[in-house]
N, C-alpha and C. Protein backbone atom coordinates (compact mmCIF):
# COMPACT_ATOMS: atom_id res chain seq x y z
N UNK A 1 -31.27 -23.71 -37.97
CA UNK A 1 -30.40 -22.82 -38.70
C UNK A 1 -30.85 -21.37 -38.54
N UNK A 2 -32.18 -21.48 -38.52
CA UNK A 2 -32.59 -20.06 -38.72
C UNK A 2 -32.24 -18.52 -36.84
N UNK A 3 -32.44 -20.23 -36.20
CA UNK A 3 -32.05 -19.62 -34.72
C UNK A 3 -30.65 -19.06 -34.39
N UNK A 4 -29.80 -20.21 -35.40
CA UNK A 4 -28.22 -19.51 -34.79
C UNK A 4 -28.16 -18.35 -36.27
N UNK A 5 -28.81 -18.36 -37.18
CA UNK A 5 -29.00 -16.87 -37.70
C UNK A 5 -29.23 -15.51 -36.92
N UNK A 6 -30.49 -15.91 -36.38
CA UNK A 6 -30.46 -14.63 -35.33
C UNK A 6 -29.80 -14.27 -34.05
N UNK A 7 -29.39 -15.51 -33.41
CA UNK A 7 -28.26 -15.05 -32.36
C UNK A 7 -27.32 -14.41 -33.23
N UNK A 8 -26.71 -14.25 -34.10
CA UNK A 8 -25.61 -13.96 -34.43
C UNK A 8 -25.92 -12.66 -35.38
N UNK A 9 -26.99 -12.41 -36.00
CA UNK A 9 -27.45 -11.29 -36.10
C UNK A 9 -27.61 -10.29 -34.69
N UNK A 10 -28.34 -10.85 -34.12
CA UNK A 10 -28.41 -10.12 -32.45
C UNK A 10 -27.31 -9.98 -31.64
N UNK A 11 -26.41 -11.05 -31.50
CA UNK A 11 -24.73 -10.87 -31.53
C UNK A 11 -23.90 -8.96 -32.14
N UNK A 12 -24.17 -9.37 -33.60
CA UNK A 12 -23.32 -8.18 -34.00
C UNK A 12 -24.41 -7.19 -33.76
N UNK A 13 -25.21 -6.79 -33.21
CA UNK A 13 -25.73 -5.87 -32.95
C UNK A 13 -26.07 -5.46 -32.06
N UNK A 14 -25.68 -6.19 -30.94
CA UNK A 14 -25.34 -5.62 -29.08
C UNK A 14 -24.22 -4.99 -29.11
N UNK A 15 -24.55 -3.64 -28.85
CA UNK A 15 -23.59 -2.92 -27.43
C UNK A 15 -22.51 -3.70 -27.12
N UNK A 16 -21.09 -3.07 -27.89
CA UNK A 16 -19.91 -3.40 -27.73
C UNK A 16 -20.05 -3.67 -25.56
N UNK A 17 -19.15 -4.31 -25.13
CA UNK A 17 -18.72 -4.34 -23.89
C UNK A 17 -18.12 -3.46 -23.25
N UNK A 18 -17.92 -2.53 -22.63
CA UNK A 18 -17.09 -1.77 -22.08
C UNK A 18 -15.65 -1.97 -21.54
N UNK A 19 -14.89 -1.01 -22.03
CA UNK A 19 -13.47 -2.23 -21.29
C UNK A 19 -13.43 -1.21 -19.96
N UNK A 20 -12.18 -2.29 -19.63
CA UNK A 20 -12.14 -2.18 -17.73
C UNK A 20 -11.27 -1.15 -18.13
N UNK A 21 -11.10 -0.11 -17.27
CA UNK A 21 -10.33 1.24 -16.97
C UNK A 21 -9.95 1.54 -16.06
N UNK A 22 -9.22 2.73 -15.62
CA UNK A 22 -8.83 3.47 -14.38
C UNK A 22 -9.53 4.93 -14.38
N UNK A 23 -9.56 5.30 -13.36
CA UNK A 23 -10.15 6.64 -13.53
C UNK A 23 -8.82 7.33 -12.36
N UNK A 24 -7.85 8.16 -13.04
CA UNK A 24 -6.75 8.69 -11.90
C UNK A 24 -7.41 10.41 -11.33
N UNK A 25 -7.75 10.57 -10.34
CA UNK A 25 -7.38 11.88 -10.07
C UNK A 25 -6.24 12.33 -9.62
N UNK A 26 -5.64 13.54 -10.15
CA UNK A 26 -4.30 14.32 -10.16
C UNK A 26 -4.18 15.16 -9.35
N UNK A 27 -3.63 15.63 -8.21
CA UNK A 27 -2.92 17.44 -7.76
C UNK A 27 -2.03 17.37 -7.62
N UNK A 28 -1.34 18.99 -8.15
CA UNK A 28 -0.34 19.05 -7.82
C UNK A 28 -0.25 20.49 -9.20
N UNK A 29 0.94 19.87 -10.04
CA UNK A 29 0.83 20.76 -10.67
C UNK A 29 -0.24 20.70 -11.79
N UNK A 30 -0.83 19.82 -12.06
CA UNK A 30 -1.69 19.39 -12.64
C UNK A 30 -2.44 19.23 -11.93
N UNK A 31 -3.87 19.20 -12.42
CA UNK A 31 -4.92 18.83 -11.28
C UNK A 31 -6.28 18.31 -12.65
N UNK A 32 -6.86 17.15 -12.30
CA UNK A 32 -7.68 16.80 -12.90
C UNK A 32 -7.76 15.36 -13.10
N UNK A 33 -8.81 14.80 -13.65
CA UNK A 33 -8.32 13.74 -14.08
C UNK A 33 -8.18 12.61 -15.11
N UNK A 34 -7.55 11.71 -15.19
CA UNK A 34 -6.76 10.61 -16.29
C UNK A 34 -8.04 9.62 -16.34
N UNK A 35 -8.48 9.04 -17.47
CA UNK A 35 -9.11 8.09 -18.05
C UNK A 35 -8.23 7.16 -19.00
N UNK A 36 -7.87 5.83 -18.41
CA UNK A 36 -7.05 5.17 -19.05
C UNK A 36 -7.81 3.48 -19.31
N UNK A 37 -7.64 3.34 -20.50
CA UNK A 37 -8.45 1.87 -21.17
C UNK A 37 -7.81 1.31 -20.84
N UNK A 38 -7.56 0.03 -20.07
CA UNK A 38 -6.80 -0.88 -20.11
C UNK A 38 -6.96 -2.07 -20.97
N UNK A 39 -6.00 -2.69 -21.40
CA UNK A 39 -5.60 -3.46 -22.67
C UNK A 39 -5.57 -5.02 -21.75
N UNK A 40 -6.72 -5.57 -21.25
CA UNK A 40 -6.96 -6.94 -20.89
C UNK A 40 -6.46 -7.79 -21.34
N UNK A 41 -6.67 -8.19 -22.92
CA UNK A 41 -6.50 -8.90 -23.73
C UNK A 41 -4.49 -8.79 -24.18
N UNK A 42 -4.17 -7.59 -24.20
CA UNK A 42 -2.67 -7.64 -24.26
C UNK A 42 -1.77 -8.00 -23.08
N UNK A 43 -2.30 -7.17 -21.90
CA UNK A 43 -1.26 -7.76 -20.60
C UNK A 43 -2.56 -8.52 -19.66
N UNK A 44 -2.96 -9.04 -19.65
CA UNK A 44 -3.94 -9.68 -18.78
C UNK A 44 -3.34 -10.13 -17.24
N UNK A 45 -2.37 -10.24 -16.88
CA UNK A 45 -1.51 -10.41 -15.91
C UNK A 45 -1.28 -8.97 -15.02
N UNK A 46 -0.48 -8.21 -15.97
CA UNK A 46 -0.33 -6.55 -15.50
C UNK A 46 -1.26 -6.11 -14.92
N UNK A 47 -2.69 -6.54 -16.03
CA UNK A 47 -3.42 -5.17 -15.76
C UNK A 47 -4.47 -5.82 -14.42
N UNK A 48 -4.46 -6.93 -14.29
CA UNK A 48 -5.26 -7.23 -13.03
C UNK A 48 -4.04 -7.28 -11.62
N UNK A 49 -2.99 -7.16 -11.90
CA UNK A 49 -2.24 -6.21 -10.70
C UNK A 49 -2.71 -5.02 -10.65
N UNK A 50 -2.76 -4.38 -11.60
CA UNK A 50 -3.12 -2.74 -11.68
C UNK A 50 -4.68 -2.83 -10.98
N UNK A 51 -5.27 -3.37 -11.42
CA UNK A 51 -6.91 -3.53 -10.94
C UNK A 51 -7.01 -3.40 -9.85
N UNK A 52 -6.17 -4.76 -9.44
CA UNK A 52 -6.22 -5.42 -7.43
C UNK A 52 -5.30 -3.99 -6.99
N UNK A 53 -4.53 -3.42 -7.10
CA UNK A 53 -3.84 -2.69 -6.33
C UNK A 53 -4.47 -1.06 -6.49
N UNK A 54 -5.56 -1.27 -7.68
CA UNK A 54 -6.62 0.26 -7.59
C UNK A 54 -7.27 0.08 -6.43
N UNK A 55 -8.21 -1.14 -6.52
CA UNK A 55 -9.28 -1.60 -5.87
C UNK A 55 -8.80 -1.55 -4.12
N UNK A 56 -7.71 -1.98 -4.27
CA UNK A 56 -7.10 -1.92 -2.39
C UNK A 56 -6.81 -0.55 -2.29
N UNK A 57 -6.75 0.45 -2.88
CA UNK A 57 -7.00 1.77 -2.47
C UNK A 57 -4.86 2.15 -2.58
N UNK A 58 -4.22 1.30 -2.73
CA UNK A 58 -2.37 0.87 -2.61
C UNK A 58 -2.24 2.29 -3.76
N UNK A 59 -2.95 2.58 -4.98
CA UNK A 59 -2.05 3.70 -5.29
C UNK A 59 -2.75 5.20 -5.12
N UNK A 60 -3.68 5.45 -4.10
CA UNK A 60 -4.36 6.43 -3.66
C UNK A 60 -3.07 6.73 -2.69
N UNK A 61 -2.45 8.85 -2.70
CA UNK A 61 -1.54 9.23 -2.63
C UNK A 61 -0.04 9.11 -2.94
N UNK A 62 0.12 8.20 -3.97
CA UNK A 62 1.28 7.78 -4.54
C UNK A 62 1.87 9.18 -5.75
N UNK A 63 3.16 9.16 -5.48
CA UNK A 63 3.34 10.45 -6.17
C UNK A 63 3.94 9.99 -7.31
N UNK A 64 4.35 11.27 -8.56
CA UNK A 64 4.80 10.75 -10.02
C UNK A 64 6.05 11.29 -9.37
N UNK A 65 7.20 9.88 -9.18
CA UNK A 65 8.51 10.59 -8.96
C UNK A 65 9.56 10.67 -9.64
N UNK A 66 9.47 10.01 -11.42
CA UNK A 66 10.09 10.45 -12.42
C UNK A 66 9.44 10.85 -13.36
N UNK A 67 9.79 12.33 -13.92
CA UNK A 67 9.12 12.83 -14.82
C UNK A 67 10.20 13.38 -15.79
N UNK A 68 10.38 12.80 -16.97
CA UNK A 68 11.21 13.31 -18.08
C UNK A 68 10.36 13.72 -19.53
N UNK A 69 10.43 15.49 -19.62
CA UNK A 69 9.97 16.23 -20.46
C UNK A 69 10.30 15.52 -21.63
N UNK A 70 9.01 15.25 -23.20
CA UNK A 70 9.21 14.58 -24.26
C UNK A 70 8.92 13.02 -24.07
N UNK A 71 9.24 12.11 -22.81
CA UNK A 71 9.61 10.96 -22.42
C UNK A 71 8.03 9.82 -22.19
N UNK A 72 7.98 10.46 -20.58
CA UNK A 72 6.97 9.98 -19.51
C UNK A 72 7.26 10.50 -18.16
N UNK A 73 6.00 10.08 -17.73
CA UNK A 73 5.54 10.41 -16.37
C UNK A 73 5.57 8.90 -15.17
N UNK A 74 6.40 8.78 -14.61
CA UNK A 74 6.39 7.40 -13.43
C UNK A 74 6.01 7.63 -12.13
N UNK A 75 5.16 6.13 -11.83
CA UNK A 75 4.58 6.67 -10.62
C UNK A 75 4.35 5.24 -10.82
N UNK A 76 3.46 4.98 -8.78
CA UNK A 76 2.94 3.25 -8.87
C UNK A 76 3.56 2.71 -7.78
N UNK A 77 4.77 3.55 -7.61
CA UNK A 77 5.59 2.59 -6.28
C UNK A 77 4.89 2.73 -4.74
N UNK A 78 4.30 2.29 -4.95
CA UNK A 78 3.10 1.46 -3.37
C UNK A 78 3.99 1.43 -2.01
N UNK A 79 5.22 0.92 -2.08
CA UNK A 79 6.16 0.91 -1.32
C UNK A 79 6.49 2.37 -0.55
N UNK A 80 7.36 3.01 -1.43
CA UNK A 80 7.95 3.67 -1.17
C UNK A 80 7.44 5.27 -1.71
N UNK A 81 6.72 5.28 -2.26
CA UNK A 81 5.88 6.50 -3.16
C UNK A 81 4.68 7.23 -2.49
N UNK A 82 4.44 6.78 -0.88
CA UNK A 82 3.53 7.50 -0.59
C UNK A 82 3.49 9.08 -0.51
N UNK A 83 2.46 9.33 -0.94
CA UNK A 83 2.69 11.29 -0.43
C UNK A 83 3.23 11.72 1.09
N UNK A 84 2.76 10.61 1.90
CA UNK A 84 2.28 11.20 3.70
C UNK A 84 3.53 10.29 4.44
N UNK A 85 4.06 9.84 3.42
CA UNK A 85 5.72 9.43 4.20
C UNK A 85 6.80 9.88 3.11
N UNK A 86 8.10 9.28 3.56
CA UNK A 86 9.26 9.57 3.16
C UNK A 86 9.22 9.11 1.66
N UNK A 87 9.33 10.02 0.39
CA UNK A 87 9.44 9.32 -0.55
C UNK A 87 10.85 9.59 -1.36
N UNK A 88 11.80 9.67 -0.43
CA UNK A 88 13.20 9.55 -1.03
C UNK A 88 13.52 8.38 -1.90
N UNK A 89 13.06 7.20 -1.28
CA UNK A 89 13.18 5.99 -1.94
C UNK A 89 12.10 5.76 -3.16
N UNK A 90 11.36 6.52 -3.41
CA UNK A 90 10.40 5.71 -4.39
C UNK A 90 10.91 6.18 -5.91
N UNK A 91 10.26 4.85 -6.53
CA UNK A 91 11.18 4.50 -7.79
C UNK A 91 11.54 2.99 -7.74
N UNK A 92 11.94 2.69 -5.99
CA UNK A 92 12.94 1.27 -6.39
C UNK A 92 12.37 0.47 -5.16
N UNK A 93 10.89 0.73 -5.06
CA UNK A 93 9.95 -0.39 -4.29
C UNK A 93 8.43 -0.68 -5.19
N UNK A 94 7.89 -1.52 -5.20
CA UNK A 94 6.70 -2.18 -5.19
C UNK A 94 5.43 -2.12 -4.56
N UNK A 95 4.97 -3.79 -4.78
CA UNK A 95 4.20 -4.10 -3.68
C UNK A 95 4.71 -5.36 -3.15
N UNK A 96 3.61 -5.69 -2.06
CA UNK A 96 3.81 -6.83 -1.31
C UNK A 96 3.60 -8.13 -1.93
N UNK A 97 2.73 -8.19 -3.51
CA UNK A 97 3.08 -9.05 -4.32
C UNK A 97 4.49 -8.97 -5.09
N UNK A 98 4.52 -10.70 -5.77
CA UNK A 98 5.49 -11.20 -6.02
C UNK A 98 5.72 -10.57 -7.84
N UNK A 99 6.60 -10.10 -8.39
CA UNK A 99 7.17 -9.42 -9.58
C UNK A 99 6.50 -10.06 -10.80
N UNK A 100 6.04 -9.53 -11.73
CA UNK A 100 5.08 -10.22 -12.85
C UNK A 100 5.84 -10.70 -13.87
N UNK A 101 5.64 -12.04 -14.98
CA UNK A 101 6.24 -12.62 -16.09
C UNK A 101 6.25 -11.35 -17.26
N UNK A 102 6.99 -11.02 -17.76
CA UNK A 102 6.96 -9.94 -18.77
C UNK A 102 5.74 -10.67 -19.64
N UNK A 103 4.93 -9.34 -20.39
CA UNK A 103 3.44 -9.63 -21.37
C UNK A 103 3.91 -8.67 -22.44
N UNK A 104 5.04 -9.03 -22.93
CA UNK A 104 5.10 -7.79 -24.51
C UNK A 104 4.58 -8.03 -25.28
N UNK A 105 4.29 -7.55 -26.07
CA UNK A 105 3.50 -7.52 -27.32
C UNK A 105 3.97 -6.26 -28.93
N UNK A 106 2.82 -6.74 -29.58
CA UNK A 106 4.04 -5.27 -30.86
C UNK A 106 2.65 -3.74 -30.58
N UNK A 107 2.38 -4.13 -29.65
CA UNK A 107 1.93 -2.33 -29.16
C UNK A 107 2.78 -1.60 -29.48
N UNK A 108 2.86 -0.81 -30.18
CA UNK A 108 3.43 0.71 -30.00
C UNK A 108 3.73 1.57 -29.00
N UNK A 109 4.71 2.08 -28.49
CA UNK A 109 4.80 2.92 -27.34
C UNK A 109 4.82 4.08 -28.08
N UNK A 110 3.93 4.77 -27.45
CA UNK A 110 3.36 6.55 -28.11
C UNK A 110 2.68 6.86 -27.16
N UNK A 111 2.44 8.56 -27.51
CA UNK A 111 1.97 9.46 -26.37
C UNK A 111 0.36 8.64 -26.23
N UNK A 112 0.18 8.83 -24.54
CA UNK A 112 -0.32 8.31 -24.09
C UNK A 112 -0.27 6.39 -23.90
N UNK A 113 0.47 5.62 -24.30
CA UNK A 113 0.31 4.88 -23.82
C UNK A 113 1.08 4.75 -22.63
N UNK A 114 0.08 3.44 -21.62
CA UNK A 114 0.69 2.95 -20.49
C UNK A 114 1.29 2.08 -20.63
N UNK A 115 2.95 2.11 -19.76
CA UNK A 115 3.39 0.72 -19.61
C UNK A 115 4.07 0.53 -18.30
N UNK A 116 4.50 -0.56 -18.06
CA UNK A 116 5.08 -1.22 -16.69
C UNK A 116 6.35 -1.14 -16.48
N UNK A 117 6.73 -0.51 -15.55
CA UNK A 117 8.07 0.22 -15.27
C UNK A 117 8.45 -1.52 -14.75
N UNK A 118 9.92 -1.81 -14.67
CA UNK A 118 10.18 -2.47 -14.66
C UNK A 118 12.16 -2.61 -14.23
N UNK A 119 12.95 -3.66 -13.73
CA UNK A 119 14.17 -3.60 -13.72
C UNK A 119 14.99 -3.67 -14.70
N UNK A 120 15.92 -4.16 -14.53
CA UNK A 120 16.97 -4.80 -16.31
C UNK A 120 16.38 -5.68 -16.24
N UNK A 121 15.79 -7.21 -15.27
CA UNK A 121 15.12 -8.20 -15.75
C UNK A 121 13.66 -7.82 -16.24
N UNK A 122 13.70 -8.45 -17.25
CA UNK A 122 12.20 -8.74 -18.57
C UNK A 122 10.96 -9.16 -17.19
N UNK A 123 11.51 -9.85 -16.15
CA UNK A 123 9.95 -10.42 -15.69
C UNK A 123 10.28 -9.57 -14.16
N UNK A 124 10.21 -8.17 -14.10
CA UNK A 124 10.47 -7.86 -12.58
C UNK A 124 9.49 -6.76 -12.14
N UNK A 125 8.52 -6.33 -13.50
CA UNK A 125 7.17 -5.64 -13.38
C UNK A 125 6.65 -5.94 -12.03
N UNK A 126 5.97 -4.74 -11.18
CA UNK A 126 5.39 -5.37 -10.01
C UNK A 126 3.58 -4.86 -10.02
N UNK A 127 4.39 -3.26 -9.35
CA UNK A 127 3.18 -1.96 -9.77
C UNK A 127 3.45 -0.76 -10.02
N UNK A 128 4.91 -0.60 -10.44
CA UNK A 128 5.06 0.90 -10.99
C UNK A 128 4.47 0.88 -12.50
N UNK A 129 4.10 1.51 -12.95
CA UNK A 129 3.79 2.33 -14.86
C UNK A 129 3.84 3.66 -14.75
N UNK A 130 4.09 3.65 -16.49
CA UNK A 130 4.55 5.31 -16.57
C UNK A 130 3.33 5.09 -17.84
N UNK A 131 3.04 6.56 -18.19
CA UNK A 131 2.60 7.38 -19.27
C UNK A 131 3.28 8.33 -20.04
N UNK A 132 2.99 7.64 -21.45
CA UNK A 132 3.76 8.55 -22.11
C UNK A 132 3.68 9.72 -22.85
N UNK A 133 4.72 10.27 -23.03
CA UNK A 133 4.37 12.05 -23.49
C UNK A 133 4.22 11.95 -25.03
N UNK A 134 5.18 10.71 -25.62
CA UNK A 134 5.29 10.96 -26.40
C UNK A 134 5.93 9.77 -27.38
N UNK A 135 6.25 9.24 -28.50
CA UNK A 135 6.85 7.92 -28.86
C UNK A 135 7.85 7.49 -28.01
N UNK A 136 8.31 6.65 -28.53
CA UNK A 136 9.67 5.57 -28.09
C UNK A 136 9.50 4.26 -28.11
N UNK A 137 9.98 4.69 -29.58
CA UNK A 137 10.32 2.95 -30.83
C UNK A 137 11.12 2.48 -29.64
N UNK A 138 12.07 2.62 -29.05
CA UNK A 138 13.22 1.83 -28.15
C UNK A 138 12.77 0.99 -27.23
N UNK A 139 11.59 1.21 -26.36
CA UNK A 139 10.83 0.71 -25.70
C UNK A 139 10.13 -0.52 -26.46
N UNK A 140 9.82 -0.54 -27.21
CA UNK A 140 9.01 -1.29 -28.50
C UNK A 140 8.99 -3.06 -28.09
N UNK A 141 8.30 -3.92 -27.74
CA UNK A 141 8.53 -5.48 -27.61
C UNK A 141 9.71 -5.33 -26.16
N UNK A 142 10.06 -3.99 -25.34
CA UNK A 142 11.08 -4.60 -24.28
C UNK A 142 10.20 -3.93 -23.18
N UNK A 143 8.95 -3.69 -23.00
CA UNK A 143 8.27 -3.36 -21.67
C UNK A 143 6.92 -3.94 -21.87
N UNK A 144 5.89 -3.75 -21.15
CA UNK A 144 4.40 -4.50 -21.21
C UNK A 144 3.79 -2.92 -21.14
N UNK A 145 2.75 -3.24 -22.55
CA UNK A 145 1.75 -2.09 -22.55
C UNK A 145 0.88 -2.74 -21.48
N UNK A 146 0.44 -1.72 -20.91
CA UNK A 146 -1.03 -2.26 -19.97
C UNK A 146 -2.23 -1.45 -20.52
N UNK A 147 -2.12 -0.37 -21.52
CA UNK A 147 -3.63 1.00 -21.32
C UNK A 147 -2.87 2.16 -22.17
N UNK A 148 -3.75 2.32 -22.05
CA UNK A 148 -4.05 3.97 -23.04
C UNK A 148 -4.51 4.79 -22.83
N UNK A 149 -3.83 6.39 -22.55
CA UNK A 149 -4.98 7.58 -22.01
C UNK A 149 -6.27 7.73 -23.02
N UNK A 150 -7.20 7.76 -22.70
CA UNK A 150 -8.78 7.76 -24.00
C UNK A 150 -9.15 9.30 -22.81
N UNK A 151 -9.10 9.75 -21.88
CA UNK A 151 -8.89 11.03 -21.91
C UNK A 151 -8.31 11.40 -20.58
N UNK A 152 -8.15 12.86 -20.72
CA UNK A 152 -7.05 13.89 -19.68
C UNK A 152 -5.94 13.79 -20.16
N UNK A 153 -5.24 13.63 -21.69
CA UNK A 153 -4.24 13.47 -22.02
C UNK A 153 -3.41 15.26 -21.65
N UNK A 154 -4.55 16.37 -21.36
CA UNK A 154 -4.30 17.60 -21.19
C UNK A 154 -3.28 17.74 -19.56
N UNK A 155 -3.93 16.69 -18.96
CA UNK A 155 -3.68 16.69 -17.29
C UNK A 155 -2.23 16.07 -17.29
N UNK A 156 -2.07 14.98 -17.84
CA UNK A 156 -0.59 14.01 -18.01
C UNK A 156 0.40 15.45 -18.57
N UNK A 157 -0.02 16.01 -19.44
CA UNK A 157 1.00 16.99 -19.86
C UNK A 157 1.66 18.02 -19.20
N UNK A 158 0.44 18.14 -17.95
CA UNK A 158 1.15 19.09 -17.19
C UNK A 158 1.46 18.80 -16.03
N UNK A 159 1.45 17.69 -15.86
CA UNK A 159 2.44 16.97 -14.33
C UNK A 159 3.77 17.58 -14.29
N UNK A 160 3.87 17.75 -12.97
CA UNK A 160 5.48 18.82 -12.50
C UNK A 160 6.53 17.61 -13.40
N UNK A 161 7.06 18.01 -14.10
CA UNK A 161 8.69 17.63 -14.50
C UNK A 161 10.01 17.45 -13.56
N UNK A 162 10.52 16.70 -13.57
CA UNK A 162 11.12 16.09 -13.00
C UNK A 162 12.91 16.89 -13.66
N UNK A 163 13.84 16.79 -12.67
CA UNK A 163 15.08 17.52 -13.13
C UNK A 163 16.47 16.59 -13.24
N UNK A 164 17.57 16.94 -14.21
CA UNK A 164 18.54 15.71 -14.48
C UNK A 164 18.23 14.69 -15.47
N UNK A 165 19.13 13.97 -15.53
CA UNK A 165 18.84 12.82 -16.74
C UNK A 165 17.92 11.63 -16.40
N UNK A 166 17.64 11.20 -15.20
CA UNK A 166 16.85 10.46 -14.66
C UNK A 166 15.95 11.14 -14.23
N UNK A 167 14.99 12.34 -14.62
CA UNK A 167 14.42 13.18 -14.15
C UNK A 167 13.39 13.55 -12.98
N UNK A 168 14.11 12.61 -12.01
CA UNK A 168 13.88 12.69 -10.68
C UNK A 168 12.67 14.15 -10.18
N UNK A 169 11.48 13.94 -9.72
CA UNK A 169 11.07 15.00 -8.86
C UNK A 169 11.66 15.74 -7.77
N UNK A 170 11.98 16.84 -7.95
CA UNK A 170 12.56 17.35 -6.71
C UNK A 170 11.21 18.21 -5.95
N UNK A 171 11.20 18.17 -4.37
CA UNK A 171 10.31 19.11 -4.06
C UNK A 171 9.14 18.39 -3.90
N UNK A 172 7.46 18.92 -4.50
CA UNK A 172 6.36 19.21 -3.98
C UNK A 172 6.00 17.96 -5.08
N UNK A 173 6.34 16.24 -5.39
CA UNK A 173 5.94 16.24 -6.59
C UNK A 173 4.18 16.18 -7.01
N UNK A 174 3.95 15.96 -7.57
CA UNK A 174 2.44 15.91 -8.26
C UNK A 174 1.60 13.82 -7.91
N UNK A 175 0.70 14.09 -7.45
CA UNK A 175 0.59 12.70 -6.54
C UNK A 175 -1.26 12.25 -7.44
N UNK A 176 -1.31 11.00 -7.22
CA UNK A 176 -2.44 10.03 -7.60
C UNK A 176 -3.07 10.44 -6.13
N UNK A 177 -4.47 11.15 -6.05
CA UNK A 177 -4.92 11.11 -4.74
C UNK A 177 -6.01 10.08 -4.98
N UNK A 178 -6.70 9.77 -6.21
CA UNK A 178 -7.61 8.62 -5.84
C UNK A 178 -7.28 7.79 -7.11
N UNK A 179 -7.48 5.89 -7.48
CA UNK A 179 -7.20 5.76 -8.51
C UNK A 179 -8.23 4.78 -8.80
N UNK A 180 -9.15 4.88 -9.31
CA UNK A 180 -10.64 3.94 -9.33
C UNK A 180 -10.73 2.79 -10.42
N UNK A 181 -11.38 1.84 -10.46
CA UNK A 181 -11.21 0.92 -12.00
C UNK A 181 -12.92 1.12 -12.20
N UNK A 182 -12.77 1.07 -13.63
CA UNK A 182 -14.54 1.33 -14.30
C UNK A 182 -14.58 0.27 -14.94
N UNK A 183 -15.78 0.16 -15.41
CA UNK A 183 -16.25 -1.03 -16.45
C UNK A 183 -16.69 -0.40 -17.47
């Protein structure tokens, strides 16, 4: 008795774990970079797409090609989103994996959280996510949180804005040049 006393004394008194993260660097109009917690335990599916597709280097030069002031910032499309090719199309490509089961949960969507851009279907998440500027109850139980900015929430704010109601980047947009996962 006295032994599983002290494991469990020694238990609550180790050094929380570190959670797994991203580390984004930014240029463009913003320049710096994003520290984002990822939420394991909420999308565990999402966020080890997000992981595997840091780790393969897939969103190093990917640009943010919807940006709506008040809203969020989108970016992720692997496909079609590179900086050093044509990114007319990005927005409405992926990756070479297969589309993820929706992981909602009652997360809150608010400034700074991350979530998984997605189609009208609930399970068509691949590897786009956006960050947000700011609430949106509407979003609420109908997208997958994956993370949370814990810092550079200064850098997300000043990513080039995007123009129109779908606030499309026009021009030079603002790009992920490296996107790392931490422990």
């Amino acid at each position: 008795m006295r032994n599983l006393l002290a494991a469990a004394l020694l238990m609550a008194t180790a050094a929380p774990a570190l959670a797994t993260g991203l580390e984004i660097d930014i240029a463009g109009e913003a320049n710096g970079t994003v520290t984002i917690e990822l939420f394991d335990d909420v999308a565990p599916g999402h966020v080890e797409r997000i992981k595997t597709l840091a780790e393969q280097g897939a969103y190093d030069g990917v640009v943010f090609h919807r940006v709506i002031s008040g809203f969020m910032a989108q970016t992720g499309d692997v496909q079609y989103g590179k900086v050093d090719g044509d990114t007319s199309g990005a927005g409405s490509g992926g990756s070479d994996m297969p589309d993820l089961k929706a992981e909602f949960s009652d997360q809150p969507f608010e400034a700074g959280v991350v979530g998984m851009a997605r189609s009208q279907s609930p399970d068509s998440a691949n590897s786009q996510f956006f960050i947000m500027f700011g609430p949106a109850p509407h979003l609420n139980g109908q997208y997958t949180v994956v993370g949370k900015v814990i810092d550079g929430m200064d850098v997300v704010e000043s990513i080039k804005r995007g123009t129109g109601g779908n606030g499309a980047v026009a021009g030079t947009p603002d790009v992920m040049t490296a996107v790392r996962v931490t422990d």
